[in-house]
C-alpha atoms as a PDB file:
ATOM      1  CA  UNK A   1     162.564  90.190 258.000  1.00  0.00           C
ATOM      2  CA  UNK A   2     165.053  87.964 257.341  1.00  0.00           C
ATOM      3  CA  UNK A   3     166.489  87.446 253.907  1.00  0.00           C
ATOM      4  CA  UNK A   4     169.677  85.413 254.830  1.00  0.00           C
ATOM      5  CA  UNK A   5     167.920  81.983 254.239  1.00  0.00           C
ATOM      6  CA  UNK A   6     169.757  78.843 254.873  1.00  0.00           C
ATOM      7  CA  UNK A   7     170.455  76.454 252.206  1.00  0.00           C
ATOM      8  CA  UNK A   8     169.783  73.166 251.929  1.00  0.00           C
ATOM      9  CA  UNK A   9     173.885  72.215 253.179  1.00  0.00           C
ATOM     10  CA  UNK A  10     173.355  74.323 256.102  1.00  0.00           C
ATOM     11  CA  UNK A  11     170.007  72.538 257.040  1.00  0.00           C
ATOM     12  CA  UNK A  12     171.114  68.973 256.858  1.00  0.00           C
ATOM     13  CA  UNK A  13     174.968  69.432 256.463  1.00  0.00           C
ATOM     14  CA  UNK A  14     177.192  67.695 253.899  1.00  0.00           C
ATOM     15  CA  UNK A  15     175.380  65.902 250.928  1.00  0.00           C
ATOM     16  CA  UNK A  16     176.309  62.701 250.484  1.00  0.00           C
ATOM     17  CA  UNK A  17     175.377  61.764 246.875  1.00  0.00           C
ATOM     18  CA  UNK A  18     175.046  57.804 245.725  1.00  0.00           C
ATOM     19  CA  UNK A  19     177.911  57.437 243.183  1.00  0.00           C
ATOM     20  CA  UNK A  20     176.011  56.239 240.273  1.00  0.00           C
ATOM     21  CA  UNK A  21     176.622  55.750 235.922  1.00  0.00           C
ATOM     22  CA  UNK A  22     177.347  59.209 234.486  1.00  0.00           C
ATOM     23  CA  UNK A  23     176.518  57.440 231.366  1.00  0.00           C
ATOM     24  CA  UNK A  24     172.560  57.038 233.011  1.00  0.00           C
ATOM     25  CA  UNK A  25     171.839  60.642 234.571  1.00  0.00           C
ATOM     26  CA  UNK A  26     169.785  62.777 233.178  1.00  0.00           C
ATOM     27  CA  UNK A  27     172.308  65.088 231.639  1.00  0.00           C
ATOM     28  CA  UNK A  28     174.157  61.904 229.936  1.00  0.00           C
ATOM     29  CA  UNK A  29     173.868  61.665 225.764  1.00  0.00           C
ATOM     30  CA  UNK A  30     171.981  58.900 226.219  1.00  0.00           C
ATOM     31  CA  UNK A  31     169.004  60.857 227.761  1.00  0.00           C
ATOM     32  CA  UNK A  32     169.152  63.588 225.245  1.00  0.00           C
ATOM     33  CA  UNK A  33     169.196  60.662 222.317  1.00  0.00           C
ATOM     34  CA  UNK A  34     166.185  59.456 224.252  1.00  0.00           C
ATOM     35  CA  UNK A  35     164.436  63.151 224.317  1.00  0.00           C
ATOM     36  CA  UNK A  36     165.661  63.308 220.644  1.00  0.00           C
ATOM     37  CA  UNK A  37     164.215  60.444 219.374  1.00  0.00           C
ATOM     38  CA  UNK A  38     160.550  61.111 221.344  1.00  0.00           C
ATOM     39  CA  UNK A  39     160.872  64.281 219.526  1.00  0.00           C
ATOM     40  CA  UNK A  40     160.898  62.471 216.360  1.00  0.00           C
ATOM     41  CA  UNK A  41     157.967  60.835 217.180  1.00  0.00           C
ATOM     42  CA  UNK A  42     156.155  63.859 218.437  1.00  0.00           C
ATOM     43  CA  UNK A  43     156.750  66.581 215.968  1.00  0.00           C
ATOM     44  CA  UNK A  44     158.221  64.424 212.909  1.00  0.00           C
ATOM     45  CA  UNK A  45     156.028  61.716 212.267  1.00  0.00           C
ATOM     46  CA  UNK A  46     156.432  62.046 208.116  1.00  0.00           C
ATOM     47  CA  UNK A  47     160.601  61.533 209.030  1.00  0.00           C
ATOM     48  CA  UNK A  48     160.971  57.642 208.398  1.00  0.00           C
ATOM     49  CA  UNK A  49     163.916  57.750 210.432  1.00  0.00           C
ATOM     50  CA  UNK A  50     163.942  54.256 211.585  1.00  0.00           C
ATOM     51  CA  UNK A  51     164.493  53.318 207.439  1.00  0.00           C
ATOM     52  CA  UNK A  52     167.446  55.337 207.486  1.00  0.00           C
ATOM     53  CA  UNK A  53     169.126  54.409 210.821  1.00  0.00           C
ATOM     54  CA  UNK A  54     166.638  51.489 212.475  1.00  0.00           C
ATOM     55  CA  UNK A  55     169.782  50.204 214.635  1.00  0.00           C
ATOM     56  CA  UNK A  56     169.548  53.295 216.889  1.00  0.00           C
ATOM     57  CA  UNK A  57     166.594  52.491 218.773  1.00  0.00           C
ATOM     58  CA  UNK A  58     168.066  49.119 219.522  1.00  0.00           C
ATOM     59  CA  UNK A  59     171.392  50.495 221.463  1.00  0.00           C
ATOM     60  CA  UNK A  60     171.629  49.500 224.550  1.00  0.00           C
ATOM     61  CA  UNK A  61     171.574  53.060 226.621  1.00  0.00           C
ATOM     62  CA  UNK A  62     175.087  51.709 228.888  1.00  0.00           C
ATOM     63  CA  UNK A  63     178.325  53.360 228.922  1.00  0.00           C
ATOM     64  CA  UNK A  64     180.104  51.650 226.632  1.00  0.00           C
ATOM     65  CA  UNK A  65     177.736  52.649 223.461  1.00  0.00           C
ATOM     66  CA  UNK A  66     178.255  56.230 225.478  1.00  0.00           C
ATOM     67  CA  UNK A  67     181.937  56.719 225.391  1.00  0.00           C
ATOM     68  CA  UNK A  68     183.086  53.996 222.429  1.00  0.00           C
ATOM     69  CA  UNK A  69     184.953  55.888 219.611  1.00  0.00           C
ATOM     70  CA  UNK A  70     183.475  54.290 216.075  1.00  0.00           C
ATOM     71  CA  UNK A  71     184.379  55.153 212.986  1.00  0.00           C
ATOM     72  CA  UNK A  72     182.324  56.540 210.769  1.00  0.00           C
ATOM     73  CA  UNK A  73     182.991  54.183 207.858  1.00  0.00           C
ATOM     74  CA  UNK A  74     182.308  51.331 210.144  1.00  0.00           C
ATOM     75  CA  UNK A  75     178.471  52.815 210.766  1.00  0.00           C
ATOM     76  CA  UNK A  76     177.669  53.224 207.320  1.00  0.00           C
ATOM     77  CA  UNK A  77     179.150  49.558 205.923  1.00  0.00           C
ATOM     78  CA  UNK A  78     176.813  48.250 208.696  1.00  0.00           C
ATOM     79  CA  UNK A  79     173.639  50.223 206.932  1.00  0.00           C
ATOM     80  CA  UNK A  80     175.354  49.101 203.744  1.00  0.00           C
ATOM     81  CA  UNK A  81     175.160  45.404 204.777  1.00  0.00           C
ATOM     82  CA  UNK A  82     171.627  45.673 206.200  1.00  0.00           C
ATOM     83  CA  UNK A  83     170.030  46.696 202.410  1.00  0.00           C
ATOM     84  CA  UNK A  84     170.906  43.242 201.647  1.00  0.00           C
ATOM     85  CA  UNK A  85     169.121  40.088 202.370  1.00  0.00           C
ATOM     86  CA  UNK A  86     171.874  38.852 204.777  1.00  0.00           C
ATOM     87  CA  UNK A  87     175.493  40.039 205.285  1.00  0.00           C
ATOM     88  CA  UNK A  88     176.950  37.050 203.798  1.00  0.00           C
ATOM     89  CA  UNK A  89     175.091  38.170 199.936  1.00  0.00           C
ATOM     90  CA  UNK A  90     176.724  41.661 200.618  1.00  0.00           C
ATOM     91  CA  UNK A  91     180.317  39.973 200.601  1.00  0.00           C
ATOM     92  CA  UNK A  92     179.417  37.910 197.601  1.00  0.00           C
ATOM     93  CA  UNK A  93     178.686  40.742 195.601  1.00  0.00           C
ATOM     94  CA  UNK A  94     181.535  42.240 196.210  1.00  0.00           C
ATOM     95  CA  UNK A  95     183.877  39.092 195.491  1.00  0.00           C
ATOM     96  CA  UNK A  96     182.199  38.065 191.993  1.00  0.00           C
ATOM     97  CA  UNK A  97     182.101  42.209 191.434  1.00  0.00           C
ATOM     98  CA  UNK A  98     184.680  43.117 188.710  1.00  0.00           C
ATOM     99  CA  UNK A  99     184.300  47.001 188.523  1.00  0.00           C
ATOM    100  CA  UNK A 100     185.250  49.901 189.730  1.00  0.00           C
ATOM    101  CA  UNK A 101     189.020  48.881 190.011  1.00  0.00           C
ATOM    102  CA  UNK A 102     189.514  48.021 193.650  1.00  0.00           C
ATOM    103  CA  UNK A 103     187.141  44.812 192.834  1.00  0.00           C
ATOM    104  CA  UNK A 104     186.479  41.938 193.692  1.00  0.00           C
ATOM    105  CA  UNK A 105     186.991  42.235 197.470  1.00  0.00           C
ATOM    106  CA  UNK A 106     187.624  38.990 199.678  1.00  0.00           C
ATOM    107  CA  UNK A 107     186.799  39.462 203.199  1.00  0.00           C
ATOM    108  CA  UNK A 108     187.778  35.750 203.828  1.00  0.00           C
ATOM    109  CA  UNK A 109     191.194  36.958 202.293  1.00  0.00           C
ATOM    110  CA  UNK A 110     191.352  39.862 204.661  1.00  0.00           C
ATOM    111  CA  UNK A 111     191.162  38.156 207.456  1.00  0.00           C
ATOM    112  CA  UNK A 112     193.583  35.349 206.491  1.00  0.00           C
ATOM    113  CA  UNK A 113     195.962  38.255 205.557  1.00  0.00           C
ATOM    114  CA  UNK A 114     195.335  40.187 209.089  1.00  0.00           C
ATOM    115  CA  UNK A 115     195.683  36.850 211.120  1.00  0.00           C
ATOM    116  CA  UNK A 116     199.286  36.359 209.484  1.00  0.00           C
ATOM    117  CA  UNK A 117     200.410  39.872 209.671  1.00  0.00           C
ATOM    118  CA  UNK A 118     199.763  39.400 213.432  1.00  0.00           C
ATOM    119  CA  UNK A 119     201.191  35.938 213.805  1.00  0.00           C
ATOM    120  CA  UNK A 120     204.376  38.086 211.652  1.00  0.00           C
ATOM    121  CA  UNK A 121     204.215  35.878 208.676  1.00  0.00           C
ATOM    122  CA  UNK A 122     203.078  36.128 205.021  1.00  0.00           C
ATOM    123  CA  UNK A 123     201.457  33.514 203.401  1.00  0.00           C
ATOM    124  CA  UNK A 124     204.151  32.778 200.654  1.00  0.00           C
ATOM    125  CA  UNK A 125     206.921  32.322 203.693  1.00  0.00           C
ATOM    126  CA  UNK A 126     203.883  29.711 205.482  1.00  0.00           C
ATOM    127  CA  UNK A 127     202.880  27.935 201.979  1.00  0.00           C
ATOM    128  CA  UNK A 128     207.039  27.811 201.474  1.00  0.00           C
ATOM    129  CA  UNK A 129     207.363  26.199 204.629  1.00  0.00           C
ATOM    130  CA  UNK A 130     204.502  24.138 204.645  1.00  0.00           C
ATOM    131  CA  UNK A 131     202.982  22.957 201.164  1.00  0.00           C
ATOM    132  CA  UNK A 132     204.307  19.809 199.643  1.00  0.00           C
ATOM    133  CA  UNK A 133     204.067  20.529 195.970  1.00  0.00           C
ATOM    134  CA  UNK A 134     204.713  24.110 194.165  1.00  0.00           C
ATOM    135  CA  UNK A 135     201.947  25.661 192.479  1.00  0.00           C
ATOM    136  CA  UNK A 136     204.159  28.546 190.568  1.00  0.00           C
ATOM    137  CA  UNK A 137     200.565  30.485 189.908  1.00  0.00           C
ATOM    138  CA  UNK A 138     199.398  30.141 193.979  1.00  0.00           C
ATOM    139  CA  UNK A 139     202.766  31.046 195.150  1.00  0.00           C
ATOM    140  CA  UNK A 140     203.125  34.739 192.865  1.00  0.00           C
ATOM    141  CA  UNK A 141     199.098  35.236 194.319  1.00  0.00           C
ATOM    142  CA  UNK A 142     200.882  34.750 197.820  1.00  0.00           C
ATOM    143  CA  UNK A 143     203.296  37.011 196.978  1.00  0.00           C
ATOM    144  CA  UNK A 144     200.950  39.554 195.961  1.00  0.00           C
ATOM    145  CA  UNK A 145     198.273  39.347 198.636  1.00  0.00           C
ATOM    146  CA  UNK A 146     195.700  38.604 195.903  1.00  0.00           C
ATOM    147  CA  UNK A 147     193.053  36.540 196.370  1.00  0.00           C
ATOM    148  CA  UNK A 148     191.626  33.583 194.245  1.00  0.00           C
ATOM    149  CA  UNK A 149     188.963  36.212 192.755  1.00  0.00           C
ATOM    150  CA  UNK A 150     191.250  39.104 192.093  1.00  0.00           C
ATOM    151  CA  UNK A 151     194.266  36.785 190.467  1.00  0.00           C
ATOM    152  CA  UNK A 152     191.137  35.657 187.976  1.00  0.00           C
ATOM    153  CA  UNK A 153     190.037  39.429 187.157  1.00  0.00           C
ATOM    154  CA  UNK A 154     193.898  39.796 186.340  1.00  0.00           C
ATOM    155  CA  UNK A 155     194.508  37.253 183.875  1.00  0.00           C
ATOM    156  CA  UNK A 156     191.846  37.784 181.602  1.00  0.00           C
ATOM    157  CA  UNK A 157     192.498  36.879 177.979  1.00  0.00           C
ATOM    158  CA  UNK A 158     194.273  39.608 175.487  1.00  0.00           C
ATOM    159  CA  UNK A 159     191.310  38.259 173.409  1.00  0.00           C
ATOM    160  CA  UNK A 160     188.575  39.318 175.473  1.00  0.00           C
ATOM    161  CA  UNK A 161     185.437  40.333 173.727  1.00  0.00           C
ATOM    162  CA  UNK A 162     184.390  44.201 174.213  1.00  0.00           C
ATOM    163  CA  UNK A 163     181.227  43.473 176.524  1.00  0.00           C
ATOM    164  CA  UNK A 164     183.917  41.828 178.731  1.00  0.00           C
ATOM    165  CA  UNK A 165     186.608  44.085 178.848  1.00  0.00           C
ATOM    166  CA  UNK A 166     183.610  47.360 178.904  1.00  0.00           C
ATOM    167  CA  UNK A 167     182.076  45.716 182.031  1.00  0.00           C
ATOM    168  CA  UNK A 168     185.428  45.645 183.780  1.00  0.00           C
ATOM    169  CA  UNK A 169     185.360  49.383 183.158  1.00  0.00           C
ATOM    170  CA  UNK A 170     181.738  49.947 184.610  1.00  0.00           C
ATOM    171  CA  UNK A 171     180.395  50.886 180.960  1.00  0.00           C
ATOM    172  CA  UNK A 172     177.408  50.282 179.777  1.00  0.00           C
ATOM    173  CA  UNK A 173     176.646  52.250 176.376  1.00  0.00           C
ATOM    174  CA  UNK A 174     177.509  51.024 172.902  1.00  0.00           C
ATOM    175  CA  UNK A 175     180.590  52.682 171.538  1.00  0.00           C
ATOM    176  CA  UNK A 176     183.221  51.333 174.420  1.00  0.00           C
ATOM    177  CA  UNK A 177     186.197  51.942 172.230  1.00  0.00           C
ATOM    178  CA  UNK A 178     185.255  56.018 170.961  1.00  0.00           C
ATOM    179  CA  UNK A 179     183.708  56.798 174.372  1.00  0.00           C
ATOM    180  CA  UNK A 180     186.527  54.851 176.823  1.00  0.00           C
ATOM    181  CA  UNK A 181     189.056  56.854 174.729  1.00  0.00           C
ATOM    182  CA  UNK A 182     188.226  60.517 176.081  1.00  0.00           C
ATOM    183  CA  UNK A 183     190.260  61.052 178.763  1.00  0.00           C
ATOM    184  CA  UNK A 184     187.945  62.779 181.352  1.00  0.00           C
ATOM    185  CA  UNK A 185     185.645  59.464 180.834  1.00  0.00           C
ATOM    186  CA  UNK A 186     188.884  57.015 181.012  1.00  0.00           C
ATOM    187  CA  UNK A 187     190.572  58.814 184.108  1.00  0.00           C
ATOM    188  CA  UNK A 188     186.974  58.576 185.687  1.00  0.00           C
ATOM    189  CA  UNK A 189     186.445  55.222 184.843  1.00  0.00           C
ATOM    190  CA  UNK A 190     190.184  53.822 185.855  1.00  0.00           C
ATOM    191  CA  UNK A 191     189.907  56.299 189.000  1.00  0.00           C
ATOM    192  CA  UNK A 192     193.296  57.140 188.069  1.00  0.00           C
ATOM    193  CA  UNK A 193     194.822  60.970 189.112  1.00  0.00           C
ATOM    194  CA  UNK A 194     196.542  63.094 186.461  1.00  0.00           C
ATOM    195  CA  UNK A 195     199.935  62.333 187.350  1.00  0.00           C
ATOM    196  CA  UNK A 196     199.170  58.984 187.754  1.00  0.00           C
ATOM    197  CA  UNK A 197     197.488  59.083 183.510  1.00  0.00           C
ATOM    198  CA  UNK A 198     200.861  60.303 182.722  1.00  0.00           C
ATOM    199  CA  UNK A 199     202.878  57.756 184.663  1.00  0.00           C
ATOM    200  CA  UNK A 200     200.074  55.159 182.677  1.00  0.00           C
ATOM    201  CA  UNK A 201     201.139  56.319 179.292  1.00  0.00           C
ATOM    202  CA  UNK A 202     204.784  57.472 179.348  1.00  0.00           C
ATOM    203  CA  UNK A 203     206.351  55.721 182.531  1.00  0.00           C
ATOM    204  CA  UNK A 204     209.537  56.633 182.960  1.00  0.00           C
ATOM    205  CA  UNK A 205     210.204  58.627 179.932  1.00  0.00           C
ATOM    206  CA  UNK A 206     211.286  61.912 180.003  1.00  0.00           C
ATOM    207  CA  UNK A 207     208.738  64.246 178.553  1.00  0.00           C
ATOM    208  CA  UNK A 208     209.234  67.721 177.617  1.00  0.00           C
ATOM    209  CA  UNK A 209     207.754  70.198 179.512  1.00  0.00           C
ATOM    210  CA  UNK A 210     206.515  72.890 176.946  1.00  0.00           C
ATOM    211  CA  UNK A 211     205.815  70.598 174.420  1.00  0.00           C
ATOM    212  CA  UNK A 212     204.239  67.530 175.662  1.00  0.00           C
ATOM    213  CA  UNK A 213     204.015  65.632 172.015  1.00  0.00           C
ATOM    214  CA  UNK A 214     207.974  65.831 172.500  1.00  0.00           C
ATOM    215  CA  UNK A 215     209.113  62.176 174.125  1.00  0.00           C
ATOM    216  CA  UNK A 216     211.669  60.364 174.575  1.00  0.00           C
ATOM    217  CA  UNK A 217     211.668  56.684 172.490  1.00  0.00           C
ATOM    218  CA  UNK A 218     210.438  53.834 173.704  1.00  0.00           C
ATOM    219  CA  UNK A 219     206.749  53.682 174.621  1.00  0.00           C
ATOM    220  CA  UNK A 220     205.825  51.175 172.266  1.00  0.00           C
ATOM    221  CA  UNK A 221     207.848  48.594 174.256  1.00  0.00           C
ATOM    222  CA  UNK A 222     205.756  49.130 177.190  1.00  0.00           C
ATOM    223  CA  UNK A 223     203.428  46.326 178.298  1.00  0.00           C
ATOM    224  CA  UNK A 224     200.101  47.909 177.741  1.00  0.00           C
ATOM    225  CA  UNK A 225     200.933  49.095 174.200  1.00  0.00           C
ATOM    226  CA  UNK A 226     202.092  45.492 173.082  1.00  0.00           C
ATOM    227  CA  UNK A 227     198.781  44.784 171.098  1.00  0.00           C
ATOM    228  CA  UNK A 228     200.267  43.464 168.542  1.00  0.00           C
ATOM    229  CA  UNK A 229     201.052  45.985 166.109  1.00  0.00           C
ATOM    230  CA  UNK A 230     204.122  48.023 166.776  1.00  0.00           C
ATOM    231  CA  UNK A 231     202.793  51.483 168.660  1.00  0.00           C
ATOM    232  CA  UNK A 232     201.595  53.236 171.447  1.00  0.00           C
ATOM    233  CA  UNK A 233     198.947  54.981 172.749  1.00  0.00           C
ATOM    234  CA  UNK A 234     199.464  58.940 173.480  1.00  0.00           C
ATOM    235  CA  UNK A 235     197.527  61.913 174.009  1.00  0.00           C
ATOM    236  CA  UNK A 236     195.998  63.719 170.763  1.00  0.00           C
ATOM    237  CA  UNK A 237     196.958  67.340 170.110  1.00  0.00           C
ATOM    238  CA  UNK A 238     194.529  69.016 173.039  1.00  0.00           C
ATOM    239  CA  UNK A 239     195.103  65.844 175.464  1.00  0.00           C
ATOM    240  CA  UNK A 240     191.363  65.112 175.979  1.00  0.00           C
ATOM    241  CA  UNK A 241     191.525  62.008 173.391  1.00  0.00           C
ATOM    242  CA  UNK A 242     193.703  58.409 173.896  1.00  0.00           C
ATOM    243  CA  UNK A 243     194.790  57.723 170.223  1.00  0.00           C
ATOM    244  CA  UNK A 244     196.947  54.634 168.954  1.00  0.00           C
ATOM    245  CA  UNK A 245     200.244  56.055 166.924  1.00  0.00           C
ATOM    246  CA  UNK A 246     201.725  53.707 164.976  1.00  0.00           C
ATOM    247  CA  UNK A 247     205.330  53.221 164.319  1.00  0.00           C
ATOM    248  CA  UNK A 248     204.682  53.477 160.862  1.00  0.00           C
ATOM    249  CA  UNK A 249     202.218  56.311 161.049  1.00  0.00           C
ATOM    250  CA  UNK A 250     199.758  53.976 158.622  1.00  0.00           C
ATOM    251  CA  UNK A 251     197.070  52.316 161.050  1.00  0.00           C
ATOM    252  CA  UNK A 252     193.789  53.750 162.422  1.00  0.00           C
ATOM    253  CA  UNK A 253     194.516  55.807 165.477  1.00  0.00           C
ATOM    254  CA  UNK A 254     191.486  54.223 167.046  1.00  0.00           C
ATOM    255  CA  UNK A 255     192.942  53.060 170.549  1.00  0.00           C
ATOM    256  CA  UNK A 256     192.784  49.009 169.960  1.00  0.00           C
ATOM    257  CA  UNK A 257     190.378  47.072 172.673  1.00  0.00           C
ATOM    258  CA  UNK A 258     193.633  44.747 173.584  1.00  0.00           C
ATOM    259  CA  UNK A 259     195.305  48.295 175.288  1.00  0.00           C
ATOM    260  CA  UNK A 260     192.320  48.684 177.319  1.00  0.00           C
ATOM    261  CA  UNK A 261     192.308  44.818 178.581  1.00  0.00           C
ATOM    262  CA  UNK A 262     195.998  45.553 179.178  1.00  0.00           C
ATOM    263  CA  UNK A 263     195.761  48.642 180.890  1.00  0.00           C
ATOM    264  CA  UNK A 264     193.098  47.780 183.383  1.00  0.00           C
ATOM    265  CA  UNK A 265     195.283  44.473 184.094  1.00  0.00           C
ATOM    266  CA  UNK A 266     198.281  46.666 184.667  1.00  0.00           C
ATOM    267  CA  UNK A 267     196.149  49.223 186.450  1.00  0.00           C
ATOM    268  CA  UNK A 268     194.914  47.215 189.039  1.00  0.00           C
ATOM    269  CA  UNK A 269     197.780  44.860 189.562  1.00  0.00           C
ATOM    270  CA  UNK A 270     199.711  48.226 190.588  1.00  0.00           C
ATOM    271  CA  UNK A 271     196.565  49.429 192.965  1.00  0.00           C
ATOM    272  CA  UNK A 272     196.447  45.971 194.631  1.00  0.00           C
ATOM    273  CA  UNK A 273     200.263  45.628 195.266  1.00  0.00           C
ATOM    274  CA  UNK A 274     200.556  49.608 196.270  1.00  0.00           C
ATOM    275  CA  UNK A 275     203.245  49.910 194.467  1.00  0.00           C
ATOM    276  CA  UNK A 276     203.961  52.855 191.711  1.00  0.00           C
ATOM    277  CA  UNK A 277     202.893  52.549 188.072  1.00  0.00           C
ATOM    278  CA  UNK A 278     206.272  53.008 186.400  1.00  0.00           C
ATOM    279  CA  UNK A 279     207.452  49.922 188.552  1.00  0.00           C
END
């Protein structure tokens, strides 16, 4: 018997295959997506997948969608934008938004600011060369990169009321001024790092390393602690408490609501112009 059997080159010689789209064969993602997803339907009916990501089914099954890099954060702002009525609400939200501290976001702004940086031009440099009156207020928002919306959140009034200023810190209870004052809360809140709650409250200063209550003069001539009363906020004994310490030693050490409208100005001013907190 013979057990040498001829395969199926021997029979009919060289195969020649029909080049076709690797991205279309059977052993492509796009067929095991497809076996995936009739899986879903088959043995996961209670899964409401199609709630979660409904925009799968609708990909076109081509290379493109095959081989495409995205990145993550791209997929999930489109999901974002899709729990809202229409895209354009999503944006709005986010431009009349004045908490947490990277609010409002422009994405008209954005773009204006990405079509200059590829033309190589900032906007103060075109509005210098271009605009027929001076507007001193436009030109420093130029000069930041701020937009309309964030230059507003920015120069709120020293006189703000407390529902103001405790919105533009995300709270919502009743006590702003005892409850805003624990650190862990405050650094939570301002999204600020350690090092960057000591840069907030000392600066510059030299501070002395086994004895933080030991620093050098001068705090109370820094912006956020000129509330009117000659002072400054500091740490308490155990640092888990912002207290106001007066020159004098005599007032409250309550932490007055005008630091807190100063200190998210200053905050986010620094955030938005990437630049360090002592400068």
């Amino acid at each position: 018997m013979q057990t040498n059997l001829p395969n199926y080159a021997d029979l009919f010689g060289n195969i020649d295959f029909k080049a076709g789209d690797d991205a279309r064969t059977v052993y492509s993602p796009a067929a095991y997506l497809t076996d995936l997803l009739q899986m879903l339907d088959d043995e996961f009916g209670s899964i409401d997948f199609d709630t979660r990501r409904g925009d799968i089914k609708a990909i076109d099954l081509n290379a493109e969608n095959t081989t495409t890099l995205i990145p993550y954060l791209d997929i999930a702002n489109e999901i974002l934008e899709g729990r809202v009525t229409t895209t354009s609400e999503a944006y709005a939200a986010l431009e009349s938004a004045v908490y947490p501290f990277n609010m409002p976001f422009s994405l008209e702004n954005e773009k204006i600011k990405n079509h200059l940086h590829h033309l190589g031009i900032s906007a103060h440099e075109l509005r210098r060369l271009f605009a027929t009156s001076t507007d001193y207020q436009t030109v420093a928002r130029d000069y930041l990169g701020l937009s309309p919306a964030e230059l507003s959140g920015l120069i709120i009034a020293d006189s703000a009321p407390v529902a103001a200023v405790a919105q533009s810190y995300g709270y919502s209870g009743t006590s702003f001024i005892s409850e805003m004052s624990a650190v862990a809360t405050f650094m939570e809140a301002t999204a600020l790092s350690p090092a960057e709650m000591r840069e907030v409250l000392y600066q510059t200063l030299y501070v002395e390393p086994t004895d933080h209550a030991i620093v050098e003069a001068g705090r109370e001539t820094f912006y956020i602690n000129q509330v009117g009363s000659a002072g400054y906020v500091t740490l308490n004994a155990d640092e888990t408490t912002l207290e106001w310490r007066a020159v004098d030693a005599t007032s409250d050490p309550s932490v007055p609501l005008v630091w807190f409208v100063r200190t998210s100005r200053f905050v986010r001013l620094a955030k938005k112009s990437v630049s360090a907190l002592p400068n």
